[in-house]
C-alpha atoms as a PDB file:
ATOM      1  CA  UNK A   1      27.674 -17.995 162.281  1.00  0.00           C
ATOM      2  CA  UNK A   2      30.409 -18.014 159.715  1.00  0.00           C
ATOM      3  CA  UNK A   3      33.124 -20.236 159.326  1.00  0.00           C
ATOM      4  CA  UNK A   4      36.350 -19.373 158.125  1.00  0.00           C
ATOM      5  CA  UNK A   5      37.622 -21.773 155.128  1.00  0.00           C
ATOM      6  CA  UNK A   6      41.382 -22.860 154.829  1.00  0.00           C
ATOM      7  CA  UNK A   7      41.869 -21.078 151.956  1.00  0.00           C
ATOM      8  CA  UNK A   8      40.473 -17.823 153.354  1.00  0.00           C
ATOM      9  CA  UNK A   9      43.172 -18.331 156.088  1.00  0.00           C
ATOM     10  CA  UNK A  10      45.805 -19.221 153.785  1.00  0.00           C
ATOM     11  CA  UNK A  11      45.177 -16.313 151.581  1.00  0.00           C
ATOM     12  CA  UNK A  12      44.927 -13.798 154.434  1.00  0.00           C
ATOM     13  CA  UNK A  13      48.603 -15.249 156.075  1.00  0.00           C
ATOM     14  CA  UNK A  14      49.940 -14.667 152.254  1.00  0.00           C
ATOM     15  CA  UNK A  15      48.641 -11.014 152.040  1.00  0.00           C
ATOM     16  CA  UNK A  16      50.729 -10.590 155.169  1.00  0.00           C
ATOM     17  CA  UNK A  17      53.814 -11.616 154.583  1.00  0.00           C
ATOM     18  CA  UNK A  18      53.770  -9.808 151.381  1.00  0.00           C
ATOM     19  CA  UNK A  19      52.970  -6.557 152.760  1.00  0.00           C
ATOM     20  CA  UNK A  20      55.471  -7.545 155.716  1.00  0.00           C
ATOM     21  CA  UNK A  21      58.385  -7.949 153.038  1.00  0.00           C
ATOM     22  CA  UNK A  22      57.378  -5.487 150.535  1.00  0.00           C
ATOM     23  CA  UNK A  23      57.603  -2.636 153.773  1.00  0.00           C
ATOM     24  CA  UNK A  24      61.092  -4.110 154.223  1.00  0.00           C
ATOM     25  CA  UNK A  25      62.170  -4.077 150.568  1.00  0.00           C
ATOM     26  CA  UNK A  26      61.037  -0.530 149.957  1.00  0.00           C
ATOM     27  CA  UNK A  27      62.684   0.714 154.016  1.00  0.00           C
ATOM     28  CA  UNK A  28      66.314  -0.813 152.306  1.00  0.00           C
ATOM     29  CA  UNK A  29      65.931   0.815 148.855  1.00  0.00           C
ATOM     30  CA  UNK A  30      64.622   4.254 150.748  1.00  0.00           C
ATOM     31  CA  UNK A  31      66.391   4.536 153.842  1.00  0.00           C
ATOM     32  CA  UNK A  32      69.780   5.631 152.611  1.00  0.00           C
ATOM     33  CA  UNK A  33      67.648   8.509 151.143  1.00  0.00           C
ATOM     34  CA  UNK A  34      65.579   9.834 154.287  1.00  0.00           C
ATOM     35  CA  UNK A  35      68.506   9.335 156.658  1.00  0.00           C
ATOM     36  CA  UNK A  36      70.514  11.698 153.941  1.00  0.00           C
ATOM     37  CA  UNK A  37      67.142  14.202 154.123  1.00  0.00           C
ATOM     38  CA  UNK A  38      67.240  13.999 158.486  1.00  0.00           C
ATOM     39  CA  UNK A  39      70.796  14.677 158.371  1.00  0.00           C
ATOM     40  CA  UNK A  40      70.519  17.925 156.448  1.00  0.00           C
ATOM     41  CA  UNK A  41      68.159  19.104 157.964  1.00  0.00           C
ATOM     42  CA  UNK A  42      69.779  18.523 161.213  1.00  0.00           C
ATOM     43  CA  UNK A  43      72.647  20.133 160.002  1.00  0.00           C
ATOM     44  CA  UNK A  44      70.780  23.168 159.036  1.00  0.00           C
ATOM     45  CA  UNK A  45      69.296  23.857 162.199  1.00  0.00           C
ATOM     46  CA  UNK A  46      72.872  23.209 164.204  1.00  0.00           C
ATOM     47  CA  UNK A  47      74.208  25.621 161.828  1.00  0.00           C
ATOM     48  CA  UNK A  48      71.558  28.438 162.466  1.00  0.00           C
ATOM     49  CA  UNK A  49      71.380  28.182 166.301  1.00  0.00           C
ATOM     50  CA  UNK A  50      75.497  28.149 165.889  1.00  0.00           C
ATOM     51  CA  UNK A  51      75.094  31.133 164.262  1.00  0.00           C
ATOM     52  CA  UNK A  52      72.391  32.710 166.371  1.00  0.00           C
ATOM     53  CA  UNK A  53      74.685  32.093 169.545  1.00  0.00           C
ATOM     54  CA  UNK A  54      77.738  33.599 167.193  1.00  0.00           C
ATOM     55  CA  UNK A  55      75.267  36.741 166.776  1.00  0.00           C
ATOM     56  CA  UNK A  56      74.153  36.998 170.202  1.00  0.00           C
ATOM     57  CA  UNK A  57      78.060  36.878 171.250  1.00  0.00           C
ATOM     58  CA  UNK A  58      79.361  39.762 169.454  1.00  0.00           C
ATOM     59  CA  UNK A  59      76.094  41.658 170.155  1.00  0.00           C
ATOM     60  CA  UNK A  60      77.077  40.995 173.690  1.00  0.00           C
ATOM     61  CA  UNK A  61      80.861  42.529 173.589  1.00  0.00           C
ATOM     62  CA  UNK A  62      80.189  45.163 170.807  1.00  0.00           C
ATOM     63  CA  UNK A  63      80.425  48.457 172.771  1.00  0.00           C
ATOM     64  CA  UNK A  64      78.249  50.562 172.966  1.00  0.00           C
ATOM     65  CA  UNK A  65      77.654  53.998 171.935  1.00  0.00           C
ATOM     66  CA  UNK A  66      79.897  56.323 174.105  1.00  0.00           C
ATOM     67  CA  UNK A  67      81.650  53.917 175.955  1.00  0.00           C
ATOM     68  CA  UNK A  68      85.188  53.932 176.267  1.00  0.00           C
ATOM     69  CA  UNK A  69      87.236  50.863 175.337  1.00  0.00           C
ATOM     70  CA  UNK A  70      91.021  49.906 176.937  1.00  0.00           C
ATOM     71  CA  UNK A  71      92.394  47.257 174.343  1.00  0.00           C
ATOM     72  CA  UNK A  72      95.426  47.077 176.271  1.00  0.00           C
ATOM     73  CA  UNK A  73      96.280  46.539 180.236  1.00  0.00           C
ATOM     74  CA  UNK A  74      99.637  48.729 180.772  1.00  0.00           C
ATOM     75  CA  UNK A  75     102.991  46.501 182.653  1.00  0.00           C
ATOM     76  CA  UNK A  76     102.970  46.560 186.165  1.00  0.00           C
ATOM     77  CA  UNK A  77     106.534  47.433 187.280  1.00  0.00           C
ATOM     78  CA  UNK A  78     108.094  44.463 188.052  1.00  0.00           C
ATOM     79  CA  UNK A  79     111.220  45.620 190.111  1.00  0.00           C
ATOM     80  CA  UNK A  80     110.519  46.648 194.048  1.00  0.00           C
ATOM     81  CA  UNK A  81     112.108  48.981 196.300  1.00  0.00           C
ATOM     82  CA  UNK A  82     111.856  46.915 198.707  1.00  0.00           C
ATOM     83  CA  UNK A  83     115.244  45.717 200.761  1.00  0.00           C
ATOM     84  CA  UNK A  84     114.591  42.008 201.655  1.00  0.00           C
ATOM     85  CA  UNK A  85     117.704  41.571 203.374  1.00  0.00           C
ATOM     86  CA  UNK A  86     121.562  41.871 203.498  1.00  0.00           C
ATOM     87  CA  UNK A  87     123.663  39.321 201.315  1.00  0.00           C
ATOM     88  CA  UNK A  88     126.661  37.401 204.014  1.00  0.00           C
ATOM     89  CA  UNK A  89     128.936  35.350 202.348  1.00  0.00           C
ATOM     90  CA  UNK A  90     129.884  32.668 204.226  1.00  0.00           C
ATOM     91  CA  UNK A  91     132.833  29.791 204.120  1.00  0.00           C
ATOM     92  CA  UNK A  92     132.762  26.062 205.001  1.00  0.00           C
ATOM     93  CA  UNK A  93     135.128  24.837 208.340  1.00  0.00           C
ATOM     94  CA  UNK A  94     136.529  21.007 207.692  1.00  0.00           C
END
């Protein structure tokens, strides 16, 4: 059985911490730079399905071949025939 000297600990602690901080020092100078990469890319991919739905849309009300289009509803008429009633005009008694 083999027993682990002090300085074999020591040495093994050390080789920790400096991996521990070196990760950290090289996530601070990098991470500005992936985030920037993600966010592209992101971006990218919001902008093509954006534009896929955009496609899909006008696909959608595009008429098609033969069909006939009304751009415009005509006025309804707005006046009636209609008699409602018969106007009295009428005076106040003190």
């Amino acid at each position: 059985m083999q027993m682990a000297s002090f300085t074999g600990f020591l040495r093994t602690i050390l080789i920790i911490l400096l991996v521990y901080y070196g990760v950290k020092i090289l996530m601070r100078l990098f991470a500005p730079y992936f985030v920037r990469y993600m966010s592209k890319k992101m971006q990218e991919r919001f902008g093509g399905q954006f534009q896929q739905q955009q496609q899909q849309q006008q696909d959608k009300n595009r008429p098609k071949d033969g069909e006939t289009v009304i751009d415009k509803i005509p006025q309804q008429r707005q006046t009636s025939d209609k008699k409602v009633g018969e106007y009295i005009d009428y005076e106040e008694i003190d």
